[in-house]
C-alpha atoms as a PDB file:
ATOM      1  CA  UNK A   1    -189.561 -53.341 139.804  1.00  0.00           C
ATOM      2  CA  UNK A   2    -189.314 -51.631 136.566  1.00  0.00           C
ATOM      3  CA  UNK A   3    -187.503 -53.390 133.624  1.00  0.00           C
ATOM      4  CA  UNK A   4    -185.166 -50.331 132.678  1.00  0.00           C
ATOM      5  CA  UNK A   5    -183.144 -50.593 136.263  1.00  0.00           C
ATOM      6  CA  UNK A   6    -181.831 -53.820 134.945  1.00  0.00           C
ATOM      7  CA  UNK A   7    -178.405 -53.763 133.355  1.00  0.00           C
ATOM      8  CA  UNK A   8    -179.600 -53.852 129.411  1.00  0.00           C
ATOM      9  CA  UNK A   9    -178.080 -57.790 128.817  1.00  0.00           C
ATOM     10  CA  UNK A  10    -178.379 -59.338 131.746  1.00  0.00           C
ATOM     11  CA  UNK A  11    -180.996 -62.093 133.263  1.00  0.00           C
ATOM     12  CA  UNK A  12    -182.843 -61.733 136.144  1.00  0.00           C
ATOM     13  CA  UNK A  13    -185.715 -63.706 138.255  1.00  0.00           C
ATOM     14  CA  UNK A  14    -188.616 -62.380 138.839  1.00  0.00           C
ATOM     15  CA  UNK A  15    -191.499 -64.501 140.639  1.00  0.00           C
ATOM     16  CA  UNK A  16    -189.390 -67.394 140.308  1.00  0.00           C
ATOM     17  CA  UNK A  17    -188.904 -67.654 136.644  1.00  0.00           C
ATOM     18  CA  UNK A  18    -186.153 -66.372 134.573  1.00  0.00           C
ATOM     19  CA  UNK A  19    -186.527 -63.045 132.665  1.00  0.00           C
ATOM     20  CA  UNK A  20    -184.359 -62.106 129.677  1.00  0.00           C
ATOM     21  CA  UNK A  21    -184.011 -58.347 128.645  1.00  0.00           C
ATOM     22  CA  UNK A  22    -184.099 -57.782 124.660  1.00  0.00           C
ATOM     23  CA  UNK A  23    -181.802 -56.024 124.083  1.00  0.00           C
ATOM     24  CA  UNK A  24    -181.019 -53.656 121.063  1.00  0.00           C
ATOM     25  CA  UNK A  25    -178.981 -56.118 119.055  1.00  0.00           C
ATOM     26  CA  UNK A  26    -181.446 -58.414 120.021  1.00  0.00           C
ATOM     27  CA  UNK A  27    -184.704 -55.931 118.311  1.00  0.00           C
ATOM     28  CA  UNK A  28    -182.000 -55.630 115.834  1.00  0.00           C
ATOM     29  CA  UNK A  29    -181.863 -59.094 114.909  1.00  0.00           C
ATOM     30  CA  UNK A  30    -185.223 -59.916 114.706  1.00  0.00           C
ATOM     31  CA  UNK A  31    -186.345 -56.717 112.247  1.00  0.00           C
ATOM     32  CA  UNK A  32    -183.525 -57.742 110.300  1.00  0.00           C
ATOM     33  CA  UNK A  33    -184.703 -61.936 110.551  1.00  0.00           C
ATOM     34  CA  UNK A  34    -188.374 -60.387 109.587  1.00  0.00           C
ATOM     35  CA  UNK A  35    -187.189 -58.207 106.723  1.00  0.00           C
ATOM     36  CA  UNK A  36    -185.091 -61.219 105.023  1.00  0.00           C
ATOM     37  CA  UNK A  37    -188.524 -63.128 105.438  1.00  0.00           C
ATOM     38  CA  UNK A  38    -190.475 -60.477 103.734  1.00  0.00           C
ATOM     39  CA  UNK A  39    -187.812 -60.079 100.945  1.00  0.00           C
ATOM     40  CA  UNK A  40    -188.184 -63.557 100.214  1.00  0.00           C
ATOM     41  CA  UNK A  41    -192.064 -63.695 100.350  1.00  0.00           C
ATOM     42  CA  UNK A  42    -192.355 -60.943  98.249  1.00  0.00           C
ATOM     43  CA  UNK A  43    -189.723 -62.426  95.782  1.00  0.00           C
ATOM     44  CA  UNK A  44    -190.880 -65.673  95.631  1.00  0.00           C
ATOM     45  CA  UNK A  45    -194.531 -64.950  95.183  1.00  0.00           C
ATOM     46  CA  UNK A  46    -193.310 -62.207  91.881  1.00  0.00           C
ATOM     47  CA  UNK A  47    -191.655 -65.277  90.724  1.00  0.00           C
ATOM     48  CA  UNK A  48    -194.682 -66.987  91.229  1.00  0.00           C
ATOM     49  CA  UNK A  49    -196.855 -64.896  89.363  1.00  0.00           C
ATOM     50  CA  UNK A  50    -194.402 -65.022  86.521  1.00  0.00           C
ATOM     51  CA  UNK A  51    -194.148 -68.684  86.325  1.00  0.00           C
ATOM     52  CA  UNK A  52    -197.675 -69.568  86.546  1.00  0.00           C
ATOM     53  CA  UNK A  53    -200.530 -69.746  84.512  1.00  0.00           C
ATOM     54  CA  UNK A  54    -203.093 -67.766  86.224  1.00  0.00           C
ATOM     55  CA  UNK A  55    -205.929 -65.164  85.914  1.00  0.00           C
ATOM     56  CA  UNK A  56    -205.080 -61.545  86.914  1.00  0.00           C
ATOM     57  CA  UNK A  57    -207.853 -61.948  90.011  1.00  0.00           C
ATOM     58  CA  UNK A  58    -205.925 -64.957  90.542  1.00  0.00           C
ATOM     59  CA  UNK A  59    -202.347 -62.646  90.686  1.00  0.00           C
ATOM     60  CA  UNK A  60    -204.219 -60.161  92.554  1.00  0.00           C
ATOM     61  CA  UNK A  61    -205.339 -62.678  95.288  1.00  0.00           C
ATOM     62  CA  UNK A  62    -201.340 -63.179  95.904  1.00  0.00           C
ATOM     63  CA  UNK A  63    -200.424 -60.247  95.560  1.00  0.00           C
ATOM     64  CA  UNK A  64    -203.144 -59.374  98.600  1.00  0.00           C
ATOM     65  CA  UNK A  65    -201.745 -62.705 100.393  1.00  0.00           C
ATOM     66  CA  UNK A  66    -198.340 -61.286 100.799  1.00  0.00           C
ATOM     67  CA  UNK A  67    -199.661 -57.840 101.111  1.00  0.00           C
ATOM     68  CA  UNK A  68    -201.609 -59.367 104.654  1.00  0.00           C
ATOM     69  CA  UNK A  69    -198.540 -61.197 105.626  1.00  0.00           C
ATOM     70  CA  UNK A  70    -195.963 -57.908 105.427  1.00  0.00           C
ATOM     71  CA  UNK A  71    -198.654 -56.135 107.557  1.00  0.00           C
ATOM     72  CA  UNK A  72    -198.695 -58.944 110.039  1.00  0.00           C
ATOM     73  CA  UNK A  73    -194.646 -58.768 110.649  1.00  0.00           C
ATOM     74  CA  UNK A  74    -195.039 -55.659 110.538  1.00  0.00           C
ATOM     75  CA  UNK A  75    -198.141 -54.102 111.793  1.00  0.00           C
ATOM     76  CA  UNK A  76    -199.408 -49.972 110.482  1.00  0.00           C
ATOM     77  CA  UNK A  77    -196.553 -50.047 107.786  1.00  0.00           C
ATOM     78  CA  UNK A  78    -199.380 -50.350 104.987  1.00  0.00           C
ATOM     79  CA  UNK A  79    -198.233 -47.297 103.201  1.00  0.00           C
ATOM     80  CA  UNK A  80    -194.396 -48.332 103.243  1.00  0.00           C
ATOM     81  CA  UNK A  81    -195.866 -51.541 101.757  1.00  0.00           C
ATOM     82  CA  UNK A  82    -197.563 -49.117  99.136  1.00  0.00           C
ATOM     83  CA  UNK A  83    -193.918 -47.110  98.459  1.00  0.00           C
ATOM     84  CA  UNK A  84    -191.756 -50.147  97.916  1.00  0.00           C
ATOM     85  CA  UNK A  85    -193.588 -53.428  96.937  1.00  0.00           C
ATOM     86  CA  UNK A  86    -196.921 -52.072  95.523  1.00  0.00           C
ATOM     87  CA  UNK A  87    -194.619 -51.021  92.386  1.00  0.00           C
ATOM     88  CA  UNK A  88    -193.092 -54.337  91.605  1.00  0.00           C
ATOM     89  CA  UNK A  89    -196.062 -56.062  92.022  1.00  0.00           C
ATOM     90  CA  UNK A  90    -197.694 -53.769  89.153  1.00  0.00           C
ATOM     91  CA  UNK A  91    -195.077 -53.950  87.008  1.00  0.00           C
ATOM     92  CA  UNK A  92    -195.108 -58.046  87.150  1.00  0.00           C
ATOM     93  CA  UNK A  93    -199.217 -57.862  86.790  1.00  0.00           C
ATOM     94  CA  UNK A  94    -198.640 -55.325  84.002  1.00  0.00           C
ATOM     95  CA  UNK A  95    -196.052 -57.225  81.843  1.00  0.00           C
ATOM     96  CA  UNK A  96    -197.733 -60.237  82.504  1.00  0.00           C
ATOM     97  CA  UNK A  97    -201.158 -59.588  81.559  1.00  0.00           C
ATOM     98  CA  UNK A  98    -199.985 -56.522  79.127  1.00  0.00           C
ATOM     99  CA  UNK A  99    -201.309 -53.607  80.689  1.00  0.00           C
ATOM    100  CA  UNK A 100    -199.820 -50.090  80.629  1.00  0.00           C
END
């Protein structure tokens, strides 16, 4: 039995166990739930690094944590990591540590 021949919200049984279709709202919902994590991550570790006394290898170090974590919700999206997040990061490091 192939899953698209079920009606897209429904629940089925299959081998004796209940199967639940995702459905689009559903993959909706969680890349939105993953996003609001990431936003926060990201937000809380700039904060972080802005807060805290701490050597720019140290920064660096979280900045690669989080960087790790994004690519773990959300796996081959390095270079969209590199286009929106790489640029704040280097802009806290730089005012922090006063590099141009």
């Amino acid at each position: 039995m192939v899953a698209k021949n079920f009606p897209p919200d429904s629940t089925h049984r299959l081998g004796g166990s209940k199967l639940r279709l995702k459905t689009m709202d559903d993959l909706l919902h969680d890349e939105e739930r993953k996003l609001r994590r990431l936003r926060f991550i990201v937000d809380f570790a700039i904060e972080y690094i802005r807060s805290q006394a701490m050597s720019h290898d140290e920064a660096i170090r979280v900045v690669e944590g989080v960087k790790n974590h994004a690519l773990k919700l959300f796996p081959g999206k390095e270079e969209a990591f590199n286009i929106i997040y790489a640029p704040r990061f280097k802009r806290v490091l730089n005012e922090k540590f006063k590099r141009s």
